[in-house]
Protein backbone atom coordinates (compact mmCIF):
# COMPACT_ATOMS: atom_id res chain seq x y z
CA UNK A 1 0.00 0.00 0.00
CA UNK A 2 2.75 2.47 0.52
CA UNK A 3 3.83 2.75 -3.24
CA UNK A 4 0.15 3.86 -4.42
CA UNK A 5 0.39 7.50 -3.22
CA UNK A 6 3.53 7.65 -5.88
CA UNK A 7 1.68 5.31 -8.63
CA UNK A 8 -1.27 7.82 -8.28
CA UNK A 9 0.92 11.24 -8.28
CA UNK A 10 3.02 9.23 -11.62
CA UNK A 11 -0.36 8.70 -13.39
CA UNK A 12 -2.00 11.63 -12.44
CA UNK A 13 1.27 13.58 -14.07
CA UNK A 14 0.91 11.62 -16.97
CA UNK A 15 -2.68 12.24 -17.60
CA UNK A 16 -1.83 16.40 -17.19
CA UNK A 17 1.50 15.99 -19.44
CA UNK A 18 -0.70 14.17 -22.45
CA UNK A 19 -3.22 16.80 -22.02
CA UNK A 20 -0.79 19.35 -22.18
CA UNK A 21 0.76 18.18 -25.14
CA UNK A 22 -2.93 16.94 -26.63
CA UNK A 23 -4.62 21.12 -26.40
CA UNK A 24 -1.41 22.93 -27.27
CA UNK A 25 -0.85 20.83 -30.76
CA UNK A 26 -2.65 23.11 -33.48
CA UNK A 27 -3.31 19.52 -35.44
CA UNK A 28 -5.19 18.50 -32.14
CA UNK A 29 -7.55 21.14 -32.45
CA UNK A 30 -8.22 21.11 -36.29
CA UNK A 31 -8.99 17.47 -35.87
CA UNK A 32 -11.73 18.40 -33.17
CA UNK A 33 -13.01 20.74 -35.56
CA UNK A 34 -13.14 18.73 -38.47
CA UNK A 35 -15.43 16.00 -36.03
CA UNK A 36 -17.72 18.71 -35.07
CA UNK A 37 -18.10 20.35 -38.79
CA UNK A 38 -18.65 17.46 -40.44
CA UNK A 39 -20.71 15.28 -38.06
CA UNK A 40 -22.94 18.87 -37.93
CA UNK A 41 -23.04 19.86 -41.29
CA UNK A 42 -23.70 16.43 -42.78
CA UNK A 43 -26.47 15.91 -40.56
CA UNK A 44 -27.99 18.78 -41.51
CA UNK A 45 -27.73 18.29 -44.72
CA UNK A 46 -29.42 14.95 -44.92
CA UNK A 47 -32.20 16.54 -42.89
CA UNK A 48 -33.08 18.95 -45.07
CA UNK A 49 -32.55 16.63 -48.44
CA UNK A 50 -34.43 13.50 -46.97
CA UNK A 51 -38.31 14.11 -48.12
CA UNK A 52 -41.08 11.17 -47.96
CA UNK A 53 -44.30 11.01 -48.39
CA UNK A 54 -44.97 7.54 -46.13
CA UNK A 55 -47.69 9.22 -44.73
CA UNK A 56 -49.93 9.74 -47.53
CA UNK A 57 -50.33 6.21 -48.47
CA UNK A 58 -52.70 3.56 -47.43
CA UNK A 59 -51.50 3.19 -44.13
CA UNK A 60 -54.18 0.87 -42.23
CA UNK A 61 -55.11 -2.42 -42.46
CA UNK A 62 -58.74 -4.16 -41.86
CA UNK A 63 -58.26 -7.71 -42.99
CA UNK A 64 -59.67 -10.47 -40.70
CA UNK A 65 -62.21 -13.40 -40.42
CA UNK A 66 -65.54 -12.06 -38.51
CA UNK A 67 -68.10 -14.79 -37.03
CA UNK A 68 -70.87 -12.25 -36.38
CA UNK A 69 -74.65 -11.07 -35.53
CA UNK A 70 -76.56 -7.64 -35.16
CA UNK A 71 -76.21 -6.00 -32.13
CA UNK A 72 -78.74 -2.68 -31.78
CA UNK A 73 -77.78 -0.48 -29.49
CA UNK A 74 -75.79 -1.08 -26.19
CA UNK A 75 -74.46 -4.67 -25.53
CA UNK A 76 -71.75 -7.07 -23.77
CA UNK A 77 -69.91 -9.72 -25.79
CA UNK A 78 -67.84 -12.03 -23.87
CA UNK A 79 -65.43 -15.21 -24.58
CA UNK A 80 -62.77 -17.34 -23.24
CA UNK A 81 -59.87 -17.11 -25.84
CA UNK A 82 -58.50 -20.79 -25.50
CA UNK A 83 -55.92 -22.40 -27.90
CA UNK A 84 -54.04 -20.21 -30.39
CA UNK A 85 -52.38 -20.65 -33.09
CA UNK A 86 -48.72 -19.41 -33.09
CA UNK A 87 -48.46 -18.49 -36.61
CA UNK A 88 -47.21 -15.00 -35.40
CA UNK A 89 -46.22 -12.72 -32.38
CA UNK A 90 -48.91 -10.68 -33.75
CA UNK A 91 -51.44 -12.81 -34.50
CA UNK A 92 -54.79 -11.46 -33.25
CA UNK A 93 -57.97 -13.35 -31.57
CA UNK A 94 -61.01 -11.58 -30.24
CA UNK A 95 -63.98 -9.80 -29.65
CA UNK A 96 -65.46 -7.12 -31.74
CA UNK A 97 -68.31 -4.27 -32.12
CA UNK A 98 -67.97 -3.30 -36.08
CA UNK A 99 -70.22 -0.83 -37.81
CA UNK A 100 -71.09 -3.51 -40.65
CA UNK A 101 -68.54 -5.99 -42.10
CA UNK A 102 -66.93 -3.91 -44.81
CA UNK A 103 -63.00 -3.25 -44.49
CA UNK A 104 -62.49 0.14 -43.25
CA UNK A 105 -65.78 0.44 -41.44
CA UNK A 106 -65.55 2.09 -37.92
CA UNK A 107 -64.99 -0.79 -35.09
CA UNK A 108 -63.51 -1.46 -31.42
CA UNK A 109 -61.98 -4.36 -31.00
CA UNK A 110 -60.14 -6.51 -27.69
CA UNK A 111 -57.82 -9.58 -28.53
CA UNK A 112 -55.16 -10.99 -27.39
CA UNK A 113 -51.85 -12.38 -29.17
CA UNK A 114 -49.51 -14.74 -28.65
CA UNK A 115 -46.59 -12.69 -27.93
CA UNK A 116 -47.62 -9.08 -27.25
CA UNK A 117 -50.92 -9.73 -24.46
CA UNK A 118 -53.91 -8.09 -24.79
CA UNK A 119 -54.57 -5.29 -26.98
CA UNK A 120 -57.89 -3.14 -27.22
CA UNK A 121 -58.36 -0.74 -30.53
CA UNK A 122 -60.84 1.59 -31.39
CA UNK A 123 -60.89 2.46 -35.53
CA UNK A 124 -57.31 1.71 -36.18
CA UNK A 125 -56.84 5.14 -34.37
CA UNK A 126 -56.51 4.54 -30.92
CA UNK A 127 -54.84 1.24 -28.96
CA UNK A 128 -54.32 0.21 -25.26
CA UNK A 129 -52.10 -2.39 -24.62
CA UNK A 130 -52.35 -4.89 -21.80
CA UNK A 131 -48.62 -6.84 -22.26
CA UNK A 132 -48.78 -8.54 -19.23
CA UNK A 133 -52.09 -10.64 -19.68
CA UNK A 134 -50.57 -13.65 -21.48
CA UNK A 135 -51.94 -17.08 -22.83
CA UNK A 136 -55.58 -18.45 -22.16
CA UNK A 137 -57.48 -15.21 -21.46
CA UNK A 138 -61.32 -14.43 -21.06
CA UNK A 139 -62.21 -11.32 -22.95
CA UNK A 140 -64.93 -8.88 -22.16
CA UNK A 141 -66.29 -5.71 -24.79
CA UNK A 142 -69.13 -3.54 -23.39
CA UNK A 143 -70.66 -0.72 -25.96
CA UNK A 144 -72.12 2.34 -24.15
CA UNK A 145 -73.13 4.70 -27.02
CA UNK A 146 -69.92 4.96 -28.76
CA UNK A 147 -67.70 4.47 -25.55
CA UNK A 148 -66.24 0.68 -25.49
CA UNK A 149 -64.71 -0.56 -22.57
CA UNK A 150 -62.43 -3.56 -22.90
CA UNK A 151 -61.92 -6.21 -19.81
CA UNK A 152 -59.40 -9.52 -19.68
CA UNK A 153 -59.48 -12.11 -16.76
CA UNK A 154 -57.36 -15.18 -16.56
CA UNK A 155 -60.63 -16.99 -14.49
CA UNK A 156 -63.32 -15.29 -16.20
CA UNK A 157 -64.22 -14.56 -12.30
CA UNK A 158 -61.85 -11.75 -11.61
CA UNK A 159 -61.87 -8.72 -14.30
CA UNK A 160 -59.15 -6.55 -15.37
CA UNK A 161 -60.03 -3.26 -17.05
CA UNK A 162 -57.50 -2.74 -20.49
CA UNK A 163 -59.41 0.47 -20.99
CA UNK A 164 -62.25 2.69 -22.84
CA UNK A 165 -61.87 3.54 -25.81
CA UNK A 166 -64.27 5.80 -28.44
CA UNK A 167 -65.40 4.53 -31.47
CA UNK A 168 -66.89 6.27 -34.58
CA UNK A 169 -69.49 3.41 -35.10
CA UNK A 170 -73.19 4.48 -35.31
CA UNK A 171 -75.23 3.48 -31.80
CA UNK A 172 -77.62 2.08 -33.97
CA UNK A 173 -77.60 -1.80 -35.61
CA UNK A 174 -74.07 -3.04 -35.93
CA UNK A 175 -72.33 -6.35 -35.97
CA UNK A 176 -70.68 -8.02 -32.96
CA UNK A 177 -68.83 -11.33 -32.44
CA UNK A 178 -65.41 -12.43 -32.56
CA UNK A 179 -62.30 -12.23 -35.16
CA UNK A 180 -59.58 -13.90 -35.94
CA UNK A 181 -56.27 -12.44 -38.09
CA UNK A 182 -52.87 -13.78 -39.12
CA UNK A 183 -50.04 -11.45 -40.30
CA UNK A 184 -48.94 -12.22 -43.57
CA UNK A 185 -44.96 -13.75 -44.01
CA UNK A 186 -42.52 -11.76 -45.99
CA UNK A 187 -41.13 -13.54 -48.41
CA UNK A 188 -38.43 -11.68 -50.95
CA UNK A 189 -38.19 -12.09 -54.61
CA UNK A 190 -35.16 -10.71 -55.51
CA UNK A 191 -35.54 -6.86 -54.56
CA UNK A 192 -39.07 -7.04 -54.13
CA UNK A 193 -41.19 -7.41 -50.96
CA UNK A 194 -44.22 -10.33 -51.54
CA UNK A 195 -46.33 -11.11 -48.79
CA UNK A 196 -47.47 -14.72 -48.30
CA UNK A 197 -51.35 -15.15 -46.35
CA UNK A 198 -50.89 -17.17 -43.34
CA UNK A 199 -53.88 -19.08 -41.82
CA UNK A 200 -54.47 -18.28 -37.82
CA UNK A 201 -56.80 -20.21 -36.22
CA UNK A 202 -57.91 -19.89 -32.16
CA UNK A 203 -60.38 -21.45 -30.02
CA UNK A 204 -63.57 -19.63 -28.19
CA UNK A 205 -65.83 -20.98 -25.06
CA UNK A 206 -68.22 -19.84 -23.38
CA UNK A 207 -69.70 -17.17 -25.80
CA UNK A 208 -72.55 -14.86 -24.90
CA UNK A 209 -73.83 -11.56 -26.62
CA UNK A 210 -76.06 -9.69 -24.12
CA UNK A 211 -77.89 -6.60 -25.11
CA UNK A 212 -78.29 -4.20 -22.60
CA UNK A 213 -80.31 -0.58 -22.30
CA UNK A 214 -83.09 -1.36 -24.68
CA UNK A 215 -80.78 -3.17 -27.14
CA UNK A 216 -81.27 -6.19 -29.11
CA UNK A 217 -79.39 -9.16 -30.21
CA UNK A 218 -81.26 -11.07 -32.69
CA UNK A 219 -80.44 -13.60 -36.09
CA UNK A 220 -77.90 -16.33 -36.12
CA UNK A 221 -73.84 -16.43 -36.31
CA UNK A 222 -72.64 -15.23 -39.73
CA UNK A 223 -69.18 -16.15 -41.16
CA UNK A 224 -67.86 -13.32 -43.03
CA UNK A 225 -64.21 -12.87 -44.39
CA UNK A 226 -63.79 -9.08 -44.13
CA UNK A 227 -61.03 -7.81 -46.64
CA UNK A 228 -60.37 -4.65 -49.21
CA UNK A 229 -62.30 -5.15 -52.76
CA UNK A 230 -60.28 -7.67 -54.68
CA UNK A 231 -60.18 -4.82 -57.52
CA UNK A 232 -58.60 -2.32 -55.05
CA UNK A 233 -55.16 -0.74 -55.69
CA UNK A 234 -52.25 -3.24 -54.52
CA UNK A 235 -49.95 -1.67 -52.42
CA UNK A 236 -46.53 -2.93 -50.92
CA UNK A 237 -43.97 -2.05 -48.06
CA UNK A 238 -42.54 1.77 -48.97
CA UNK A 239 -45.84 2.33 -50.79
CA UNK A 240 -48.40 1.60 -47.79
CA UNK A 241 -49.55 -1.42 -45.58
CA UNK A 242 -48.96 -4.56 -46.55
CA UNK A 243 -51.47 -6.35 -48.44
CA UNK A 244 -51.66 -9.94 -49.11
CA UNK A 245 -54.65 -12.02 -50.75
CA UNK A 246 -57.26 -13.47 -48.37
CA UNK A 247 -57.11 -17.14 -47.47
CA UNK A 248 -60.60 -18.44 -47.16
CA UNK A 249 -60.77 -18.86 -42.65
CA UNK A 250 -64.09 -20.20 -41.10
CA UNK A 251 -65.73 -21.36 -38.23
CA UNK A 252 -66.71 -24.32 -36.68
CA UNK A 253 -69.07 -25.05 -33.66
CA UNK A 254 -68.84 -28.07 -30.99
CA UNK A 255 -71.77 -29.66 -29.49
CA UNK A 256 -70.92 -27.90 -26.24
CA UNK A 257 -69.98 -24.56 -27.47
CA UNK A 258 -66.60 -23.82 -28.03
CA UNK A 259 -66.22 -22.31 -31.48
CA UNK A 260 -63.21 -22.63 -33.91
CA UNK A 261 -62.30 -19.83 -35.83
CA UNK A 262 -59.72 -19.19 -38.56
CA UNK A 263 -58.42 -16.26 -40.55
CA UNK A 264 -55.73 -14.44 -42.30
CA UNK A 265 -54.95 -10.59 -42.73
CA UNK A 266 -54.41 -8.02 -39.61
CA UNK A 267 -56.23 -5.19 -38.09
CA UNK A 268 -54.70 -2.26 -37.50
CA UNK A 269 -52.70 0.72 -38.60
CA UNK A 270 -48.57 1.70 -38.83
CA UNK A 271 -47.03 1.59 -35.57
CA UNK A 272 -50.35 -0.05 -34.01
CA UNK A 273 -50.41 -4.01 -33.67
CA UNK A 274 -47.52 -4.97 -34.87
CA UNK A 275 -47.75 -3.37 -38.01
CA UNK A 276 -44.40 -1.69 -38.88
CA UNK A 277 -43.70 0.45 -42.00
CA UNK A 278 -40.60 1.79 -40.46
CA UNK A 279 -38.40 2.46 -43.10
CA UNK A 280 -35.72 5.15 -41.38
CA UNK A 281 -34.69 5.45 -38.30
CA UNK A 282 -35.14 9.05 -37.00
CA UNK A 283 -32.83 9.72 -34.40
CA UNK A 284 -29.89 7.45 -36.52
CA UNK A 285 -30.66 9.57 -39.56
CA UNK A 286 -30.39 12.86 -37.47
CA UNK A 287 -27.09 11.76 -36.50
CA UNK A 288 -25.94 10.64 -39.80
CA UNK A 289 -22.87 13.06 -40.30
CA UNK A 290 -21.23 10.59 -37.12
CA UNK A 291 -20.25 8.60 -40.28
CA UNK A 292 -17.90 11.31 -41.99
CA UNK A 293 -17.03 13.02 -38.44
CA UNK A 294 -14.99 10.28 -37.25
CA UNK A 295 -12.82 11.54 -39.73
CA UNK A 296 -11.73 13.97 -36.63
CA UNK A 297 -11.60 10.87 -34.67
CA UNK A 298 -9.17 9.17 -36.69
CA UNK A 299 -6.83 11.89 -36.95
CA UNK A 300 -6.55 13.23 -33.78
CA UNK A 301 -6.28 9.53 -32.42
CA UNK A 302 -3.13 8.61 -34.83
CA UNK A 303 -1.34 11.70 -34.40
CA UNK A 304 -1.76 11.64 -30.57
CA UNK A 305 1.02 9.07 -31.20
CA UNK A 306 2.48 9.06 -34.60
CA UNK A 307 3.56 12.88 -34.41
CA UNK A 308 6.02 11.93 -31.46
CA UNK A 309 7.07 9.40 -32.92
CA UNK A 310 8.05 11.91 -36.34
CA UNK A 311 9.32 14.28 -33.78
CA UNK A 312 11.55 11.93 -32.12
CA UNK A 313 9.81 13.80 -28.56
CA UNK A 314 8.90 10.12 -28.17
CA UNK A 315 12.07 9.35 -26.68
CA UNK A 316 11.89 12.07 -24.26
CA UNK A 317 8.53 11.36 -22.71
CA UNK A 318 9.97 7.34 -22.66
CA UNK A 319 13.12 8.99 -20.43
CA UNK A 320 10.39 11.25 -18.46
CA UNK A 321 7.92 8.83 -17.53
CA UNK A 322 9.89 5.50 -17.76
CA UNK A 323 6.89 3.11 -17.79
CA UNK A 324 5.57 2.78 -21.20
CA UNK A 325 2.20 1.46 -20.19
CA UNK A 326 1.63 4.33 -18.37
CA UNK A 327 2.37 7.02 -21.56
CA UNK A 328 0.31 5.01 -23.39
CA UNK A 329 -2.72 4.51 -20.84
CA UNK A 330 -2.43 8.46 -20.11
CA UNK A 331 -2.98 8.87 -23.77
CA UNK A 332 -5.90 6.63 -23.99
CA UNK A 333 -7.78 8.21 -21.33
CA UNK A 334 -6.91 12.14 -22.34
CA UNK A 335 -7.96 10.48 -25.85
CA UNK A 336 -11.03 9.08 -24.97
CA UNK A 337 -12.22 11.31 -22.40
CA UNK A 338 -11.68 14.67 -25.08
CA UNK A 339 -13.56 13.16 -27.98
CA UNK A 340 -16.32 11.48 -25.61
CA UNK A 341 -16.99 15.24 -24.71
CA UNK A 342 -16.42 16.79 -28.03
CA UNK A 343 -18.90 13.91 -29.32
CA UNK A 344 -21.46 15.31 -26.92
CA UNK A 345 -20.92 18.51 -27.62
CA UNK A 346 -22.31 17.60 -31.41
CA UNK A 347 -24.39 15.23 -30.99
CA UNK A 348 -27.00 16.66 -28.80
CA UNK A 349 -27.39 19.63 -30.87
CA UNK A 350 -27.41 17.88 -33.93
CA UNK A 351 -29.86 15.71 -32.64
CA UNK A 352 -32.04 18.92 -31.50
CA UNK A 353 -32.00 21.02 -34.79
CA UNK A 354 -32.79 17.51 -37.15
CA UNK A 355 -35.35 16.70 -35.47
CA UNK A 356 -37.79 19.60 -36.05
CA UNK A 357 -36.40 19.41 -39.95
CA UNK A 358 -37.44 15.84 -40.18
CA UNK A 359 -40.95 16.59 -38.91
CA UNK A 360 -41.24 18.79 -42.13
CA UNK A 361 -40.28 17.06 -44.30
CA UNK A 362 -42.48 14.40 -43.63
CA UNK A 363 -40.83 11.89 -41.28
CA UNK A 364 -44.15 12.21 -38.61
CA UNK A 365 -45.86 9.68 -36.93
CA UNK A 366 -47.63 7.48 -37.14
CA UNK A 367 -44.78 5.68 -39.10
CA UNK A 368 -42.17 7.30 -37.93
CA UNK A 369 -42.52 7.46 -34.08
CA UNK A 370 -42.26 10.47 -32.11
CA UNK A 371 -39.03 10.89 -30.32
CA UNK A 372 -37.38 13.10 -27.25
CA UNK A 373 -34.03 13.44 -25.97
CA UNK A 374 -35.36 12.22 -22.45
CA UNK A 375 -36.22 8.90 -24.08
CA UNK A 376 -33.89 6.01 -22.49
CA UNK A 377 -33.24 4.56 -25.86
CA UNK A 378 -32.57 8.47 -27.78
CA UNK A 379 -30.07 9.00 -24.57
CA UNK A 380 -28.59 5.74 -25.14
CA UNK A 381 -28.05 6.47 -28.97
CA UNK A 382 -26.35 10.03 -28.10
CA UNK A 383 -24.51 8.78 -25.28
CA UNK A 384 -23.40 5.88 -27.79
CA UNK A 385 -22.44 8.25 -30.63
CA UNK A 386 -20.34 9.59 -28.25
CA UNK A 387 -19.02 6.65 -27.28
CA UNK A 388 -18.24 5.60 -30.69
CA UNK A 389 -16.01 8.46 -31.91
CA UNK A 390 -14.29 8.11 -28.68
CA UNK A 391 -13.28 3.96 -29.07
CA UNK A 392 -12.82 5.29 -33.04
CA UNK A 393 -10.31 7.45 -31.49
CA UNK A 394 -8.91 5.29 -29.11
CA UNK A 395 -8.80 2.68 -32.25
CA UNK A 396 -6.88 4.83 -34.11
CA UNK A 397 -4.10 5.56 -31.45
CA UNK A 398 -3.12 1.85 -31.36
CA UNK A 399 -3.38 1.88 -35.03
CA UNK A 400 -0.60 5.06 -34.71
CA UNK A 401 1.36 2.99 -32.15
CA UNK A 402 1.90 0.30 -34.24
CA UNK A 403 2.29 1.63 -37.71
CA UNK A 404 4.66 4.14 -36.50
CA UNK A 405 3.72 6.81 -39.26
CA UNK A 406 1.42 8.66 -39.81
CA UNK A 407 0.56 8.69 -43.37
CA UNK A 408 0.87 4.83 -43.01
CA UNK A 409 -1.58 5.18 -40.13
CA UNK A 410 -4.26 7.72 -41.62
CA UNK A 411 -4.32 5.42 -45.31
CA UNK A 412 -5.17 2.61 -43.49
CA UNK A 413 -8.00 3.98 -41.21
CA UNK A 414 -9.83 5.92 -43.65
CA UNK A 415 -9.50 2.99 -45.99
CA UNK A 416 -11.14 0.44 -43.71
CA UNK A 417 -13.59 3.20 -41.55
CA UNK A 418 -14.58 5.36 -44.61
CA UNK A 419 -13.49 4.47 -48.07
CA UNK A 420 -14.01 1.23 -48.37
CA UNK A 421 -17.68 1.11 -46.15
CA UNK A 422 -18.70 4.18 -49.04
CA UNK A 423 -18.04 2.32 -52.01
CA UNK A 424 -19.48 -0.34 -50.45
CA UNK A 425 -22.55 0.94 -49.77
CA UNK A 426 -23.29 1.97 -53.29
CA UNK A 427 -21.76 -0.92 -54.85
CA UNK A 428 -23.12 -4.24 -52.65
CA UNK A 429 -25.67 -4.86 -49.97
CA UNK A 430 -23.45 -7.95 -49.36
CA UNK A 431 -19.97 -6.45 -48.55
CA UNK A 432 -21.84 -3.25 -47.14
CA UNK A 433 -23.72 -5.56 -44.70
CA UNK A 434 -20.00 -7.37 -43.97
CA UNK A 435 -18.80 -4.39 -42.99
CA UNK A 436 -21.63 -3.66 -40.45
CA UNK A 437 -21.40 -6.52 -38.89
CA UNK A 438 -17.75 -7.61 -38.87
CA UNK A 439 -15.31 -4.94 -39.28
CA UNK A 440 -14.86 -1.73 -36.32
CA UNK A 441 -17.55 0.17 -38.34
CA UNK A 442 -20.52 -1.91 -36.83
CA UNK A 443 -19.87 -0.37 -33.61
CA UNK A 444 -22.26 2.72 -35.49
CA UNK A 445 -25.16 -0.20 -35.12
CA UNK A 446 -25.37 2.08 -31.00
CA UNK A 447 -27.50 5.08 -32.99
CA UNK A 448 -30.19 2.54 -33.96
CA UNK A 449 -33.79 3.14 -31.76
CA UNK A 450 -36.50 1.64 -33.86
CA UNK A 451 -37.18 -1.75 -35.14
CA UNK A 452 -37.06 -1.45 -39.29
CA UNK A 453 -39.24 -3.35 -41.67
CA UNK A 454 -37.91 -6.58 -42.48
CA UNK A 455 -37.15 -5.26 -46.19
CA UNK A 456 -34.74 -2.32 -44.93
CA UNK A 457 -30.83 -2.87 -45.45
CA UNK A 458 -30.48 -0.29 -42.97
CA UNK A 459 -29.76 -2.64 -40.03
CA UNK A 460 -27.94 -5.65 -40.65
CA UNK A 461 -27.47 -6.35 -36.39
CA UNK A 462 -28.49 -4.96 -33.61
CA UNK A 463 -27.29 -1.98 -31.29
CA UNK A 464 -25.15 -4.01 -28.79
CA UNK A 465 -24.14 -6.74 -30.42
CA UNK A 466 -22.45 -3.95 -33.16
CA UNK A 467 -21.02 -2.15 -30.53
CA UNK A 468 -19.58 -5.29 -29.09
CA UNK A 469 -17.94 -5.84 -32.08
CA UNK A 470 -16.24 -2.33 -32.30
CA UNK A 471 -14.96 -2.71 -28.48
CA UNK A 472 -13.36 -5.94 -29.49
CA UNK A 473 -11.10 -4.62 -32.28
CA UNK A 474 -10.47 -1.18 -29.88
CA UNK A 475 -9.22 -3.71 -26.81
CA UNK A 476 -7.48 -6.13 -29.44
CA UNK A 477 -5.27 -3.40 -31.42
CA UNK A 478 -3.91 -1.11 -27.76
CA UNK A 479 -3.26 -4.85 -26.40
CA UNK A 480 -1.19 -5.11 -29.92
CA UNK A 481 0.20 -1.55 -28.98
CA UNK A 482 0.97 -2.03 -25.54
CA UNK A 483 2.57 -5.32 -26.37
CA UNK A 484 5.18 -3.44 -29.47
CA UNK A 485 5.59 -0.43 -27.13
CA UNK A 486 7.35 -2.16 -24.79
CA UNK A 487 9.59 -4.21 -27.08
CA UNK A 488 10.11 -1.99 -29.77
CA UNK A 489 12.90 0.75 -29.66
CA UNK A 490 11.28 4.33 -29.67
């Protein structure tokens, strides 16, 4: 214990003589600038360019199997939701008030799916989400007017209240029963997005429709496979919701009442139910410029080193501070700790000013979700921008410490960080998707916050598992450094 005061007062003078030498190099602070200016100006940029029109096109989806009767005026319809086909995490089975059977017609629906709990909707508007209330559930809709309260029990004895919701149906006749729906399955032919019908199918005891305030129930079950005319305009991921032809579902009744339904299709709207036409990612886009701004990173972090080294000062801070480890660790943290902050100092307000530019030029919700910097996952994907230049940086020093020169150093960096990852991405998906998975660049995967469509190249892994990956080769090339440093002559 008595030699850690003088470890401690040897490190701490390291860490002051690298910072030192780190702000009073003019090439330090150009580099700084250069992250800043073009992480700011290319976000900006891409702000104001990117224009889409997402929002304008069919964006809703009413697509289901409907085993159905009139229902005038007020009324309860209740069910115990039994087996369930798994065909999706999304896959829907329920109860439902609908203002007729054709698709598009105002409705409130509960269900529950096999992955996501209960939801309750109201005119593909409006959705409460009970994610807790898994498997087997009873299911409860009550019409007052046009206020529908949805219920879910696990016993059918003890009742759970999802919420109310308001529906634009007419209080007079209207249809009520239950619903089944299946997601279709992407399926890609070549470039193109084709969506494949799946069959869902789920189980329902214990069914009762029970009029209430002067309402009346009255004709027998109807099977009715509600779905867009089959002349309508087809539309595809990019242009609107998926569409998908209508497999022919059905129902069948026991002897002591459960029902079997099946269906295809969804219910819904983008970024309700599952339904995802997600395309960009907001908050990545808004910080888009990271991708040219570690530019700054690269050359600040390889002539933190390589300028000694061309200087030949090298040899005097080995004589000053006769621990190698420790130069080098004193550089990594002045490193890392400087562009961390500089990052943060760009990132927040380039996050701030893109924003409002997205909203005009058309990146809204619903399918592109609203976003704020106090969101955990927006924090984590500033915080992680951040983070990125900084390990870019720190990346870049070993690269300096081994290669010695910096020329050497810089060629090879922007070859593998920039050049290479450019011409990739316009050239091929493949090596482009490579590259974000397997080489120091897929640490960028941090910015991502949203869950793309399926069809998007955008992503090609996910936030952590990227980072990971960038980590690895920053801890693998300053072990390499450390390892030459000390073996090498200056």
């Amino acid at each position: 214990m008595t030699g850690e005061p003088g470890v401690l007062r040897l490190t701490g003078r390291a860490l002051l003589a690298e910072f030192t030498k780190l702000r009073s190099v003019r090439s330090s602070g150009l580099a700084l600038l250069t992250l800043v200016a073009l992480t700011m100006l290319l976000s900006l940029v891409a702000a104001s360019l990117s224009t889409t029109t997402a929002n304008d096109a069919k964006i809703s989806v009413d697509q289901f199997h409907f085993v159905h009767q009139p229902l005038t005026g007020d009324g309860t319809v209740t069910a115990q939701v039994g087996a369930q086909r798994g065909t999706d995490p999304w896959a829907k089975a329920g109860l439902m008030f609908k203002d007729g059977t054709a698709s598009g017609s105002a409705y409130a629906a509960i269900m529950v799916t096999p992955g996501h709990g209960v939801l309750l909707q109201a005119d593909a508007t409006t959705e409460v989400a009970r994610p807790s209330a898994t498997g087997p559930r009873w299911l409860r809709l009550t019409r007052t007017g046009q206020s529908v309260t949805g219920y879910e029990s696990a016993d059918g004895t003890t009742w759970n209240t999802v919420g109310t919701v308001t529906t634009a149906a007419r209080p007079g006749t209207g249809q009520a029963g239950l619903f089944v729906a299946s997601p279709p399955k992407l399926r890609m032919i070549g470039e193109i997005p084709n969506y494949e019908p799946v069959l869902g199918e789920a189980t329902f005891k214990n069914v009762s429709l029970t009029p209430a305030g002067g309402g009346t129930a009255a004709g027998t079950w109807a099977d009715t496979e509600v779905a867009p005319p089959p002349d309508g305009p087809e539309t595809a991921l990019g242009e609107g919701a998926p569409s998908a032809p209508v497999l022919a579902g059905g129902s069948t009744r026991k002897a002591d009442g459960t029902v079997t339904v099946s269906g295809s299709g969804d219910i819904g709207r983008a970024g309700m139910g599952g339904i995802n036409l997600t395309d960009v990612d907001r908050v990545k886009a808004g910080l888009t410029g990271i991708q040219f701004g570690l530019i700054g990173a690269i050359a600040i972090g390889a002539l933190f080193m390589t300028a000694e080294f061309k200087t030949r000062g090298i040899r005097t801070t080995f004589l000053a501070r006769p621990g190698r480890a420790t130069v080098l660790t004193a550089k990594s943290i002045v490193l890392g700790t400087v562009v961390f902050v500089t990052g943060l100092a760009v990132t927040v307000p380039a996050y701030l000013i893109t924003k409002p530019l997205q909203d005009d030029n058309g990146y809204r919700a619903p399918i592109y979700p609203e976003s704020s910097i106090t969101d955990p996952v927006v924090l984590r994907a500033i915080v992680g921008a951040s983070l990125f230049l900084a390990l870019i940086a720190l990346f870049s020093l070993a690269v300096g410490t081994i290669v010695r020169r910096t020329a050497g150093a810089v060629i090879v960096l922007l070859a593998v960080l920039v050049i290479v990852p450019t011409i990739a991405g316009g050239t091929s998906d493949t090596a482009y998707a490579f590259i974000g998975r397997a080489t120091p660049l897929a640490g960028i995967s941090i910015l991502q916050t949203v869950e793309l469509t399926p069809v998007s190249d955008a992503v090609v892994t996910d936030a952590w598992s990227g980072f990971a990956v960038l980590c690895g080769y920053t801890v693998a090339a300053l072990a390499a450094a450390f390892w030459l440093l000390k073996r090498r002559d200056a």
